[in-house]
PDB file of N, CA and C in Angstrom:
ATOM      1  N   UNK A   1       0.846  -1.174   0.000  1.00  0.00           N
ATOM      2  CA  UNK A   1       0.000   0.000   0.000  1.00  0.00           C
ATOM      3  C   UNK A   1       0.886   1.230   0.000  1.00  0.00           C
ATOM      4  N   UNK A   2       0.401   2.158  -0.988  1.00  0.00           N
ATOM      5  CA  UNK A   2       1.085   3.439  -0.720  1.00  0.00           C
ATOM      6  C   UNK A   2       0.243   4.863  -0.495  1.00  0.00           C
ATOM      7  N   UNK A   3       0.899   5.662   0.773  1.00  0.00           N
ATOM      8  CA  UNK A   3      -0.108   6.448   1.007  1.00  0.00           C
ATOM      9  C   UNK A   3       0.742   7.290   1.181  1.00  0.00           C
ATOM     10  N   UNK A   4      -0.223   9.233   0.793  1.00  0.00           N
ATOM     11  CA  UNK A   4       0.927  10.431   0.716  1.00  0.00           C
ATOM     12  C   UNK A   4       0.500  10.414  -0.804  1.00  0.00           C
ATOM     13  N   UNK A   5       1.448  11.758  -0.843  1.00  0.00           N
ATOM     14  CA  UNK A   5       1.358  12.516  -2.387  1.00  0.00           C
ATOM     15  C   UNK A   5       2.611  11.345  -2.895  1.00  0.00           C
ATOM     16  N   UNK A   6       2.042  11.304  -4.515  1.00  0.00           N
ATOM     17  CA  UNK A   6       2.805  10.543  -5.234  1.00  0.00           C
ATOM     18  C   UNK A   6       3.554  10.608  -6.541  1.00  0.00           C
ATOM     19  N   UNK A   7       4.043  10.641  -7.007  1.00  0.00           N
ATOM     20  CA  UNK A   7       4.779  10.918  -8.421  1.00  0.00           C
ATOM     21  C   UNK A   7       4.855   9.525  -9.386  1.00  0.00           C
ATOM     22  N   UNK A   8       4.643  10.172 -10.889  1.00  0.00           N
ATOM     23  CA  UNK A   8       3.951   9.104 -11.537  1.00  0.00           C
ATOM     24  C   UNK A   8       5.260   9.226 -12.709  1.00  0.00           C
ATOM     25  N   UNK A   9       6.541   8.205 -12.882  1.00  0.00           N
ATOM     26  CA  UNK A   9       7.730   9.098 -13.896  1.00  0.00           C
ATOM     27  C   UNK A   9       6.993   7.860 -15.172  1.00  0.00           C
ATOM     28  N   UNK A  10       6.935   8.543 -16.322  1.00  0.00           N
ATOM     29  CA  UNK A  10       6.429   7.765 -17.450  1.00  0.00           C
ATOM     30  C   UNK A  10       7.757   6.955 -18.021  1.00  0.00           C
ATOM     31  N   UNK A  11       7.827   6.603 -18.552  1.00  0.00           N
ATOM     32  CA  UNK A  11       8.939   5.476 -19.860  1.00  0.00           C
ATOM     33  C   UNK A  11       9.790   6.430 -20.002  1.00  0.00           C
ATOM     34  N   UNK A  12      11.032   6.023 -19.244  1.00  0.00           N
ATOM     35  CA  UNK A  12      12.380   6.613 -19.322  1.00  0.00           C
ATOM     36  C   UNK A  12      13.083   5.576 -19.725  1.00  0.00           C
ATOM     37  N   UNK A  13      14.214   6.607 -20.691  1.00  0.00           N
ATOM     38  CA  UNK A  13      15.139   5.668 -21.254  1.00  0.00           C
ATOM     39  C   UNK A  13      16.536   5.661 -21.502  1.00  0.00           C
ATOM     40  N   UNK A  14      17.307   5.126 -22.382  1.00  0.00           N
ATOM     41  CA  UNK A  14      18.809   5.420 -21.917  1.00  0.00           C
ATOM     42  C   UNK A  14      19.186   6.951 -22.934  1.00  0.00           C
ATOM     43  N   UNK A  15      19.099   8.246 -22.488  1.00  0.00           N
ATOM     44  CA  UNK A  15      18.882   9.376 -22.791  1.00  0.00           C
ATOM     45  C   UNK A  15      19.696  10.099 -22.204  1.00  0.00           C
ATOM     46  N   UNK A  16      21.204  10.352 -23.024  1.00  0.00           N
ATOM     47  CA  UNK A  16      21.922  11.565 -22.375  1.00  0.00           C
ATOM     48  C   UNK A  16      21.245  12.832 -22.252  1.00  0.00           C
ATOM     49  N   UNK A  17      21.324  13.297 -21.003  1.00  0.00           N
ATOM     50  CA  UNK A  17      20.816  14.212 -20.470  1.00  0.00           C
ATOM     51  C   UNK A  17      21.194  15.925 -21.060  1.00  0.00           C
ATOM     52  N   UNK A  18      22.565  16.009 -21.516  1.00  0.00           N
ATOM     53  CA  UNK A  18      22.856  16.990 -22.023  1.00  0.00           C
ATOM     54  C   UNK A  18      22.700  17.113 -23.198  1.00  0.00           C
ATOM     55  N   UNK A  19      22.487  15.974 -23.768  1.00  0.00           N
ATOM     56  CA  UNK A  19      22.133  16.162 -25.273  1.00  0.00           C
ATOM     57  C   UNK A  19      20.979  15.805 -26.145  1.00  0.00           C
ATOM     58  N   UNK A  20      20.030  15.007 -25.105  1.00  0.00           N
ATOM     59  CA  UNK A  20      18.723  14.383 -25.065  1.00  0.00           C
ATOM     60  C   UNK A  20      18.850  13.342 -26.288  1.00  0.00           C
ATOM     61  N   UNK A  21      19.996  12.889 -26.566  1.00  0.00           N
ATOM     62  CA  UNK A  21      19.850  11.517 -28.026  1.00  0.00           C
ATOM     63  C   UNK A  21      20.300  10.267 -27.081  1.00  0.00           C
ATOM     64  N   UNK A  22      19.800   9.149 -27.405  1.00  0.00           N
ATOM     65  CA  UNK A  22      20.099   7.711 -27.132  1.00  0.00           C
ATOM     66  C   UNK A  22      21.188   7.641 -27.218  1.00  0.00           C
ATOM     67  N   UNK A  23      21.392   6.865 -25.588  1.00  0.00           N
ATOM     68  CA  UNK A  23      23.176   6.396 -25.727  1.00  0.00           C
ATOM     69  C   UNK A  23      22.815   4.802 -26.000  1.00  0.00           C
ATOM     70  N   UNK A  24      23.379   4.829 -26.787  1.00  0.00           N
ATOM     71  CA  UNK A  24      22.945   2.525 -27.183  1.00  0.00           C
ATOM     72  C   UNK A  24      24.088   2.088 -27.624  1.00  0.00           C
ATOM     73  N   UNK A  25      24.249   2.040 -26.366  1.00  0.00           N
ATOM     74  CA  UNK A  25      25.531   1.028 -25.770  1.00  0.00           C
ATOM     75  C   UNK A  25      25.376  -0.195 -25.575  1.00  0.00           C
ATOM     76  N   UNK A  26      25.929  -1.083 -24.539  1.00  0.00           N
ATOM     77  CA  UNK A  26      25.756  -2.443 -24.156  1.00  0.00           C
ATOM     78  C   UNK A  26      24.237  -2.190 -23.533  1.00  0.00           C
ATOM     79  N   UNK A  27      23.394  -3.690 -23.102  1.00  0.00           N
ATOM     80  CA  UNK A  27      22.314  -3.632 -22.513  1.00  0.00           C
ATOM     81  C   UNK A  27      22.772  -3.059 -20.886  1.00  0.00           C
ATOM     82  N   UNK A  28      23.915  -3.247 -20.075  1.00  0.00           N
ATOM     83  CA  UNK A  28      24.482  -3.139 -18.967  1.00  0.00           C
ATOM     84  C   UNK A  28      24.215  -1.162 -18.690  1.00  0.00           C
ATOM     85  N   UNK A  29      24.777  -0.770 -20.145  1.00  0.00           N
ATOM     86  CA  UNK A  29      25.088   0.745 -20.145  1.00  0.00           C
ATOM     87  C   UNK A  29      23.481   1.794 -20.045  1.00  0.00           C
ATOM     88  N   UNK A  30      22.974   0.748 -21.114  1.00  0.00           N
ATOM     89  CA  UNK A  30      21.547   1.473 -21.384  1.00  0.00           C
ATOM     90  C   UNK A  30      20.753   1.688 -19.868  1.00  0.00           C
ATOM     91  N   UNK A  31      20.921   0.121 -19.651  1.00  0.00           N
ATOM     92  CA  UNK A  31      20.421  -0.145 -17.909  1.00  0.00           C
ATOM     93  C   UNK A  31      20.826   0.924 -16.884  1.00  0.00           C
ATOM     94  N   UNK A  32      22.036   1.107 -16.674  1.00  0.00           N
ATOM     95  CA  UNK A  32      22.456   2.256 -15.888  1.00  0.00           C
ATOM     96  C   UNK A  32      22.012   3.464 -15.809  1.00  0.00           C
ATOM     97  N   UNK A  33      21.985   3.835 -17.512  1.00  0.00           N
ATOM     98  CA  UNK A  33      21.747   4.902 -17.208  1.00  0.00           C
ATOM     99  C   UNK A  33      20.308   5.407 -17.332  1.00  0.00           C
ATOM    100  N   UNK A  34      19.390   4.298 -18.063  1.00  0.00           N
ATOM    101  CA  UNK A  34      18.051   4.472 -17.860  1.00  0.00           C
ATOM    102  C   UNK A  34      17.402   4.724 -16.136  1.00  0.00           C
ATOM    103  N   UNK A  35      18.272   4.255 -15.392  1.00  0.00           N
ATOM    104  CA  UNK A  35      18.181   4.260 -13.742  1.00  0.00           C
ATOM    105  C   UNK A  35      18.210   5.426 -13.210  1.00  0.00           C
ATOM    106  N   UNK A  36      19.660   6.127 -13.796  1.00  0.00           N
ATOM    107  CA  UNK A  36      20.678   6.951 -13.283  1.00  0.00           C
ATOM    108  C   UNK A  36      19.231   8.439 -13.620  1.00  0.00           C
ATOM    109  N   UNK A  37      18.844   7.970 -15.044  1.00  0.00           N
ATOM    110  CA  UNK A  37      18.068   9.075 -14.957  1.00  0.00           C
ATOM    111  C   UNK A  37      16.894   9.399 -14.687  1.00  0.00           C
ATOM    112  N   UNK A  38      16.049   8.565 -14.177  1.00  0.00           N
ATOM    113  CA  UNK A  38      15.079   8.082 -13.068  1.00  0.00           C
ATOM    114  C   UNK A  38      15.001   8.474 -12.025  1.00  0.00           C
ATOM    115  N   UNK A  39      16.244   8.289 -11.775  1.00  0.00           N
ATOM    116  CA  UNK A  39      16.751   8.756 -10.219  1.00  0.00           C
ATOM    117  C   UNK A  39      17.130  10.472 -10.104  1.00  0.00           C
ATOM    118  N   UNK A  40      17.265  11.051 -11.189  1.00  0.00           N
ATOM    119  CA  UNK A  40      17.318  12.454 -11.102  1.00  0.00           C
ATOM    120  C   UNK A  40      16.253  13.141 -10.987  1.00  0.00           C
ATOM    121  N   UNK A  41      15.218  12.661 -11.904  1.00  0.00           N
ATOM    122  CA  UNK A  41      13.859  12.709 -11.603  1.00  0.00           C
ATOM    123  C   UNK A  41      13.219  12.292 -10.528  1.00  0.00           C
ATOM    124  N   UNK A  42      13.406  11.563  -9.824  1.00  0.00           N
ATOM    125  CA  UNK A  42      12.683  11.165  -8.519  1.00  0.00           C
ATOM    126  C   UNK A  42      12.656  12.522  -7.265  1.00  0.00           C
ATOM    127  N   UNK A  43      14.465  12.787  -7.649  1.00  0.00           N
ATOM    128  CA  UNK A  43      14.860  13.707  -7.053  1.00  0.00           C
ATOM    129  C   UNK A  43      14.170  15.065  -6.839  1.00  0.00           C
ATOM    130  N   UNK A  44      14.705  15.498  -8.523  1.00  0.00           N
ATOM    131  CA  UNK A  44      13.962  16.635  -8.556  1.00  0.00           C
ATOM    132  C   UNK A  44      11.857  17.040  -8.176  1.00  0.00           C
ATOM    133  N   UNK A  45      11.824  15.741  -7.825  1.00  0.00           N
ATOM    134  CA  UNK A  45      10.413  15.462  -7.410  1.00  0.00           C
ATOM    135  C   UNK A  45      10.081  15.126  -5.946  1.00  0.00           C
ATOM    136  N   UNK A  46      11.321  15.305  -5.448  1.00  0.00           N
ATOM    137  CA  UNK A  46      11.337  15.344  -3.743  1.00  0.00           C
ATOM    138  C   UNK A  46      11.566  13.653  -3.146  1.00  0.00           C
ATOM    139  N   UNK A  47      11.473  12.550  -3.956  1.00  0.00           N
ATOM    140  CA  UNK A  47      11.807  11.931  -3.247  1.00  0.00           C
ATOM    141  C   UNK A  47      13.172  10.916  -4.150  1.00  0.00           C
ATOM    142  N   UNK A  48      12.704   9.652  -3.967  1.00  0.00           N
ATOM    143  CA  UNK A  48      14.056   8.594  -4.103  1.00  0.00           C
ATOM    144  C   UNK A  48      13.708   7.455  -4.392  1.00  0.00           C
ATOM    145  N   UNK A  49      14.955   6.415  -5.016  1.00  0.00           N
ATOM    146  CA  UNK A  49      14.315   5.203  -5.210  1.00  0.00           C
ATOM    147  C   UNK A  49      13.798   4.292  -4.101  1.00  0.00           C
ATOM    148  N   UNK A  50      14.380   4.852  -2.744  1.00  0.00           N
ATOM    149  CA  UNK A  50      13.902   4.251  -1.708  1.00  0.00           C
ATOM    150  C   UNK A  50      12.299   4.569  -1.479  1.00  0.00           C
ATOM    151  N   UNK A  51      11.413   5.207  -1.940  1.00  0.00           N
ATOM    152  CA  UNK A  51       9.908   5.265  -1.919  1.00  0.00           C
ATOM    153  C   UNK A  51       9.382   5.104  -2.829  1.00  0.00           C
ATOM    154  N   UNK A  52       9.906   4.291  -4.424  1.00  0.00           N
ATOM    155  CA  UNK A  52       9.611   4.080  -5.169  1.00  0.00           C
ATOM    156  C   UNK A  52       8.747   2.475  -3.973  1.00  0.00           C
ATOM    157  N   UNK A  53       6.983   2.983  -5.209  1.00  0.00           N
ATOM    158  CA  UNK A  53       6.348   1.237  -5.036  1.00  0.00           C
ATOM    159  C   UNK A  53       6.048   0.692  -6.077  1.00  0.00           C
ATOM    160  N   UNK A  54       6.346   1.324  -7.493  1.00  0.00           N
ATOM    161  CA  UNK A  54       6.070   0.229  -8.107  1.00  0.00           C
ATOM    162  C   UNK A  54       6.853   0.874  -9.381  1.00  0.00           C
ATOM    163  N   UNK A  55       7.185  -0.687  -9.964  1.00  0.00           N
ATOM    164  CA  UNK A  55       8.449  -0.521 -11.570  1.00  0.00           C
ATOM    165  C   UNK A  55       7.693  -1.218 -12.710  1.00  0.00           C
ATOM    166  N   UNK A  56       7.375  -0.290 -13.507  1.00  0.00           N
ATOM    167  CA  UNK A  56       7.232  -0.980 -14.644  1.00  0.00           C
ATOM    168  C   UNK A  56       8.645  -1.310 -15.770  1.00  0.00           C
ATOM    169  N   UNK A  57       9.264  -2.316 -16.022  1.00  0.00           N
ATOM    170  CA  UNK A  57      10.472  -2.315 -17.185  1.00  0.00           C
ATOM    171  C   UNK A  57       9.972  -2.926 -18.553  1.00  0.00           C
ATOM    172  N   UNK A  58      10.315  -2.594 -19.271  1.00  0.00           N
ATOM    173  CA  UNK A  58      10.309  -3.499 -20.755  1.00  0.00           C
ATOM    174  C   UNK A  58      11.456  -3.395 -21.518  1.00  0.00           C
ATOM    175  N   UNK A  59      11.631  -4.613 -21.930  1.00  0.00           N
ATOM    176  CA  UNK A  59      12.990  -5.049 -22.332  1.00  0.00           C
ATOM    177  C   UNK A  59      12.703  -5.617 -23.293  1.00  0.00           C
ATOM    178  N   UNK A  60      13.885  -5.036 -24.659  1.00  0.00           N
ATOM    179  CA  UNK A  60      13.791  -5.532 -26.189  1.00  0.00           C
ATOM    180  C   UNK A  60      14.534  -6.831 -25.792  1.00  0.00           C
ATOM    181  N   UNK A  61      15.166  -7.169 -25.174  1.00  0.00           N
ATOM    182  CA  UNK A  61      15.480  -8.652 -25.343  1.00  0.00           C
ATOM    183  C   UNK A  61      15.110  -9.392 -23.817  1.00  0.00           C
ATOM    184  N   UNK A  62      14.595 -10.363 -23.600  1.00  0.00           N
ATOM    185  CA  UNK A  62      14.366 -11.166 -22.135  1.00  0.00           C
ATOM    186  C   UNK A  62      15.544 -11.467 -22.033  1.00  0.00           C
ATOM    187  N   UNK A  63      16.361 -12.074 -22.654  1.00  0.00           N
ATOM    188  CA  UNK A  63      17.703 -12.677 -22.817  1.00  0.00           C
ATOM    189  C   UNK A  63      18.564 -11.494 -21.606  1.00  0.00           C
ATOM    190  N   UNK A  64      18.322 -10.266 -21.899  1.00  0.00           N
ATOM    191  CA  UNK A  64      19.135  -9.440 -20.595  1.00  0.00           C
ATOM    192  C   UNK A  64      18.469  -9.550 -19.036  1.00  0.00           C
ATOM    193  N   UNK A  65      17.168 -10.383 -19.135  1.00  0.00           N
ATOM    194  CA  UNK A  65      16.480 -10.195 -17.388  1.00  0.00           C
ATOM    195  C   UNK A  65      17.679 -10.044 -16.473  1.00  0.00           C
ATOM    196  N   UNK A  66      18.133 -11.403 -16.554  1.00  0.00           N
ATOM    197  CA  UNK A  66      19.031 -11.696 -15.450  1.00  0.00           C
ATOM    198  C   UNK A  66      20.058 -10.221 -15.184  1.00  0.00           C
ATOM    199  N   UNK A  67      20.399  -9.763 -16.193  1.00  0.00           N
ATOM    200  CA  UNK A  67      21.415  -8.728 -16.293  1.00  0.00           C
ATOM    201  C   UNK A  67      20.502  -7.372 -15.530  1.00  0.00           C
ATOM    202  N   UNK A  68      19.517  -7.465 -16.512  1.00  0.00           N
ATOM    203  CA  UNK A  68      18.445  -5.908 -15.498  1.00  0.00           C
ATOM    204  C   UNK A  68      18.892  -6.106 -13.978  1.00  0.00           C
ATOM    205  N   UNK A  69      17.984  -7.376 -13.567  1.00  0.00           N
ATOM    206  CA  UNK A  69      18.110  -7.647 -12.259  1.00  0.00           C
ATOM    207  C   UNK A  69      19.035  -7.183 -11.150  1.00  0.00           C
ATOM    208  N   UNK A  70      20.512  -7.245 -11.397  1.00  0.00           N
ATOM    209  CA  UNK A  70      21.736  -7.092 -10.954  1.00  0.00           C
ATOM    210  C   UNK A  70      22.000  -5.489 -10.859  1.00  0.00           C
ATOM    211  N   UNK A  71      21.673  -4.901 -12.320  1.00  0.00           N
ATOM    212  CA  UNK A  71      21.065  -2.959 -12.225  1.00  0.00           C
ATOM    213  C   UNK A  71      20.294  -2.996 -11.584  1.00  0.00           C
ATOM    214  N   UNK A  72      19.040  -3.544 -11.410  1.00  0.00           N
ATOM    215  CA  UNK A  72      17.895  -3.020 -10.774  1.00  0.00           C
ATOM    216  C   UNK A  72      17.792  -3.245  -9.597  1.00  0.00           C
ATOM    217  N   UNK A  73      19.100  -4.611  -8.515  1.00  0.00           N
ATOM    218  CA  UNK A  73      19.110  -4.327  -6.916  1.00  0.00           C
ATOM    219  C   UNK A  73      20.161  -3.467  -6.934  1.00  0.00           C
ATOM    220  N   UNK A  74      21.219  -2.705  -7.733  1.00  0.00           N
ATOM    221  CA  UNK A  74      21.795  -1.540  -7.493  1.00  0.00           C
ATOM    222  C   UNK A  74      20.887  -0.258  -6.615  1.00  0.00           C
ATOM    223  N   UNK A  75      19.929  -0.170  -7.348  1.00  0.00           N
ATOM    224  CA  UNK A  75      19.030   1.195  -7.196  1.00  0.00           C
ATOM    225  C   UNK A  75      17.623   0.730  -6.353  1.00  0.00           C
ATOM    226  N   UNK A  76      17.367  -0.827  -5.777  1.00  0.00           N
ATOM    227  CA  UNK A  76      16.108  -1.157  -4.844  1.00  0.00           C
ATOM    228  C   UNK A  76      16.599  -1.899  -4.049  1.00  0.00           C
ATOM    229  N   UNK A  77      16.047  -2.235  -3.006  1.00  0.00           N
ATOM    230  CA  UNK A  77      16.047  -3.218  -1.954  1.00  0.00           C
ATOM    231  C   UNK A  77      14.999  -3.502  -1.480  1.00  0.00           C
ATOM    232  N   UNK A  78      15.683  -4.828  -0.571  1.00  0.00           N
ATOM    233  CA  UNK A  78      14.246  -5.577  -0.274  1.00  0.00           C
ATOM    234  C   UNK A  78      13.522  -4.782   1.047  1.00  0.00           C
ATOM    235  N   UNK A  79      12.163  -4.454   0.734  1.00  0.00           N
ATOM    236  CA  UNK A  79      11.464  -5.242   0.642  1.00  0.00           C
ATOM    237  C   UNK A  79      11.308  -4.306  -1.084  1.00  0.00           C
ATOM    238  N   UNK A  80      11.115  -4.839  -2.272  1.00  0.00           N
ATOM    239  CA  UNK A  80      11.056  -4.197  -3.148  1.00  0.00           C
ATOM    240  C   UNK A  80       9.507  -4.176  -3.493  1.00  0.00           C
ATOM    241  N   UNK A  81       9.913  -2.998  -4.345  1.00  0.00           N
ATOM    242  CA  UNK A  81       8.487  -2.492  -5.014  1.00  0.00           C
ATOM    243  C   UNK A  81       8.056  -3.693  -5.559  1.00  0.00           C
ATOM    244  N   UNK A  82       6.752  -3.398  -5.880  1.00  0.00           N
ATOM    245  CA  UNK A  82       6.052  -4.326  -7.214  1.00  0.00           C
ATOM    246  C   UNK A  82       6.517  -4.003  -8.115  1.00  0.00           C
ATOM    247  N   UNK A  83       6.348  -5.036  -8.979  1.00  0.00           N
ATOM    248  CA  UNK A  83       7.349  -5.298 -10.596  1.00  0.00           C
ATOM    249  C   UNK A  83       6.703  -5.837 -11.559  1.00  0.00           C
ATOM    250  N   UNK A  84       6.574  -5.373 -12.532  1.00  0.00           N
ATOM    251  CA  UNK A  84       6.488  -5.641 -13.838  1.00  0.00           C
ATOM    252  C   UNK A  84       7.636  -5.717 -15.109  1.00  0.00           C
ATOM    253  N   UNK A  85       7.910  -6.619 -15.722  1.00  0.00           N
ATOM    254  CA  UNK A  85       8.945  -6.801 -16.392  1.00  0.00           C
ATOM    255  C   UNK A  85       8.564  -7.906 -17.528  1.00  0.00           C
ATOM    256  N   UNK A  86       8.329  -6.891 -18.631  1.00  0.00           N
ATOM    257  CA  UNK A  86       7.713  -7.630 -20.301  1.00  0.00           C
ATOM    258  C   UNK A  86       9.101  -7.375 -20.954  1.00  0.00           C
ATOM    259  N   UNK A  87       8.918  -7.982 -22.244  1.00  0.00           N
ATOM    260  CA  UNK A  87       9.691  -7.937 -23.406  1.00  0.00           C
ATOM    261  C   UNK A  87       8.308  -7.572 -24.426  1.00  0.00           C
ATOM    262  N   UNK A  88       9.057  -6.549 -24.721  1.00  0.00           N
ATOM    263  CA  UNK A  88       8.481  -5.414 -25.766  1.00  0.00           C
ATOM    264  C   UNK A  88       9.220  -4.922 -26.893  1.00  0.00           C
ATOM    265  N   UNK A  89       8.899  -4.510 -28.279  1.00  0.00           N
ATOM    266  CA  UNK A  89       9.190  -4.321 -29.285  1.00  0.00           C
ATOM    267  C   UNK A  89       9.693  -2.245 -29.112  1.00  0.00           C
ATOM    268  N   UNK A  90      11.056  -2.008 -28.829  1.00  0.00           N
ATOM    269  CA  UNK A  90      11.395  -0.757 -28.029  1.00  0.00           C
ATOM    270  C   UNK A  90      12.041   0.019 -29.369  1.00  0.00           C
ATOM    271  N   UNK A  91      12.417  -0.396 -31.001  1.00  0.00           N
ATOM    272  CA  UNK A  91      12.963   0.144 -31.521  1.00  0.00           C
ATOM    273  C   UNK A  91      14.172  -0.259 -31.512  1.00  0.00           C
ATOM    274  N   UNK A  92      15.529   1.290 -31.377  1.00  0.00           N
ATOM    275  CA  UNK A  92      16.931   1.468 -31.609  1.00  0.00           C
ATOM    276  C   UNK A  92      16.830   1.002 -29.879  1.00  0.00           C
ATOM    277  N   UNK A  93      16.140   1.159 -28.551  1.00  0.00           N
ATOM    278  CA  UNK A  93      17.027   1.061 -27.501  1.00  0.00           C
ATOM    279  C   UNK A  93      16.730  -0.133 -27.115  1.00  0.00           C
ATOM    280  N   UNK A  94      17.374  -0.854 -25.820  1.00  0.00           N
ATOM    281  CA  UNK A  94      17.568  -1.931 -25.639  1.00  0.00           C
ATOM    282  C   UNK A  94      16.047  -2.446 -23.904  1.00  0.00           C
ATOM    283  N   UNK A  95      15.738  -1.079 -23.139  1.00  0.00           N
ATOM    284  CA  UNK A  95      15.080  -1.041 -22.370  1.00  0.00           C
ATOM    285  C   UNK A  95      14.450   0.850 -21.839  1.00  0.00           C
ATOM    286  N   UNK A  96      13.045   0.360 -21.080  1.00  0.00           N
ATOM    287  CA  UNK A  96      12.301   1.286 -20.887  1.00  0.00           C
ATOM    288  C   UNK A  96      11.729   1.107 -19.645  1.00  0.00           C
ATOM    289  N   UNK A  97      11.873   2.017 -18.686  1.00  0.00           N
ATOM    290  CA  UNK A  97      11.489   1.836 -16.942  1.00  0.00           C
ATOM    291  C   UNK A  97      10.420   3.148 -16.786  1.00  0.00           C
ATOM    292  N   UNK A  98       9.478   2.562 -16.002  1.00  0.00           N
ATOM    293  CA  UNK A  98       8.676   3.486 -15.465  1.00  0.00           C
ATOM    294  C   UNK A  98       8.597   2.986 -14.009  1.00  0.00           C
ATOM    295  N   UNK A  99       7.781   3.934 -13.604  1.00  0.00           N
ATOM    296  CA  UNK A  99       7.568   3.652 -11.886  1.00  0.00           C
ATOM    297  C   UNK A  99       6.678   4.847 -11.129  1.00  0.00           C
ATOM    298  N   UNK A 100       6.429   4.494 -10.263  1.00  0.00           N
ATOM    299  CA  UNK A 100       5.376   5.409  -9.194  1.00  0.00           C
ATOM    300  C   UNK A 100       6.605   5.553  -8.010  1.00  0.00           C
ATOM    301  N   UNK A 101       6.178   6.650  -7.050  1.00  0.00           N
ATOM    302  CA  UNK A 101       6.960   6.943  -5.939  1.00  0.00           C
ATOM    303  C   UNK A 101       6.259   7.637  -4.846  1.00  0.00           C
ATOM    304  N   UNK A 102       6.091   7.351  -3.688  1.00  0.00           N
ATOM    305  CA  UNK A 102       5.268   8.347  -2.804  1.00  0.00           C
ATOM    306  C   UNK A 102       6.765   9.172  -2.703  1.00  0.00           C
ATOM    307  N   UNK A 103       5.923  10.662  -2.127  1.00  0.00           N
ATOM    308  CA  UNK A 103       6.958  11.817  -2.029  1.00  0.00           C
ATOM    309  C   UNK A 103       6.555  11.454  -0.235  1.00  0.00           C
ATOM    310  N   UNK A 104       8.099  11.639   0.373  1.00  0.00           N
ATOM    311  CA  UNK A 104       7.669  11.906   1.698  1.00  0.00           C
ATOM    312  C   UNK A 104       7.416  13.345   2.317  1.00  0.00           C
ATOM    313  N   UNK A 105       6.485  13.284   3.432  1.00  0.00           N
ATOM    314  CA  UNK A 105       6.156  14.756   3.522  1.00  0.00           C
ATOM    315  C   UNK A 105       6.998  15.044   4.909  1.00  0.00           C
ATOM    316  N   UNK A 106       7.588  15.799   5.256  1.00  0.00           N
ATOM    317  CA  UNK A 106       8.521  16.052   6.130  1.00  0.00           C
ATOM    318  C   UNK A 106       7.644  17.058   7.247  1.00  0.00           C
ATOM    319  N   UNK A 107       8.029  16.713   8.588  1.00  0.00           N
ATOM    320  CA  UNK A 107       7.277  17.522   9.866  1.00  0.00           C
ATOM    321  C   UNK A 107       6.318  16.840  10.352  1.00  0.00           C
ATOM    322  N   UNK A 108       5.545  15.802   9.346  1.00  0.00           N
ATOM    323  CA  UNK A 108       4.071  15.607   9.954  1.00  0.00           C
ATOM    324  C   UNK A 108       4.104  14.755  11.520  1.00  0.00           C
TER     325      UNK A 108
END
């Protein structure tokens, strides 16, 4: 259950930030930094991956799960969010993460 104001980040992807074009690199690289920039956003939205409750991923190949996995307890722990994780038809990149986050409210 998640309760509190919440933030909703849509299909982020592996997207240099200064230059807004696809970095498509290894599946390892895309992974990172599809995270990395998730996590800036969470930020700039007051909270973190630690109040993230739920991940949506889709991945052009299943063949990388195992590999997501290993990125994806980088940036969660247990007890982890709910998860969703398809193989989907993504184009030039290799993966696409969404997720929900309660914002914590500070003082109450």
């Amino acid at each position: 259950m998640a309760d509190g104001p919440q933030v909703y980040i849509s299909g982020q992807g592996p997207v240099d930030p200064e230059t807004g074009e696809f970095q498509l690199g290894s599946f390892r690289e895309q992974a990172e930094l599809t995270f990395r920039n998730i996590g800036t956003i969470l930020e700039a939205a007051g909270t973190s991956w630690e109040h993230v409750v739920k991940v949506s991923a889709f991945l052009a190949d299943f063949d990388h799960f195992a590999e997501f996995n290993e990125v994806y307890r980088r940036y969660l722990e247990d007890p982890y969010p709910a998860r969703t994780t398809v193989q989907a038809g993504l184009g030039r990149i290799a993966i696409e993460v969404d997720c929900i986050a309660v914002i914590p409210i500070h003082g109450d």
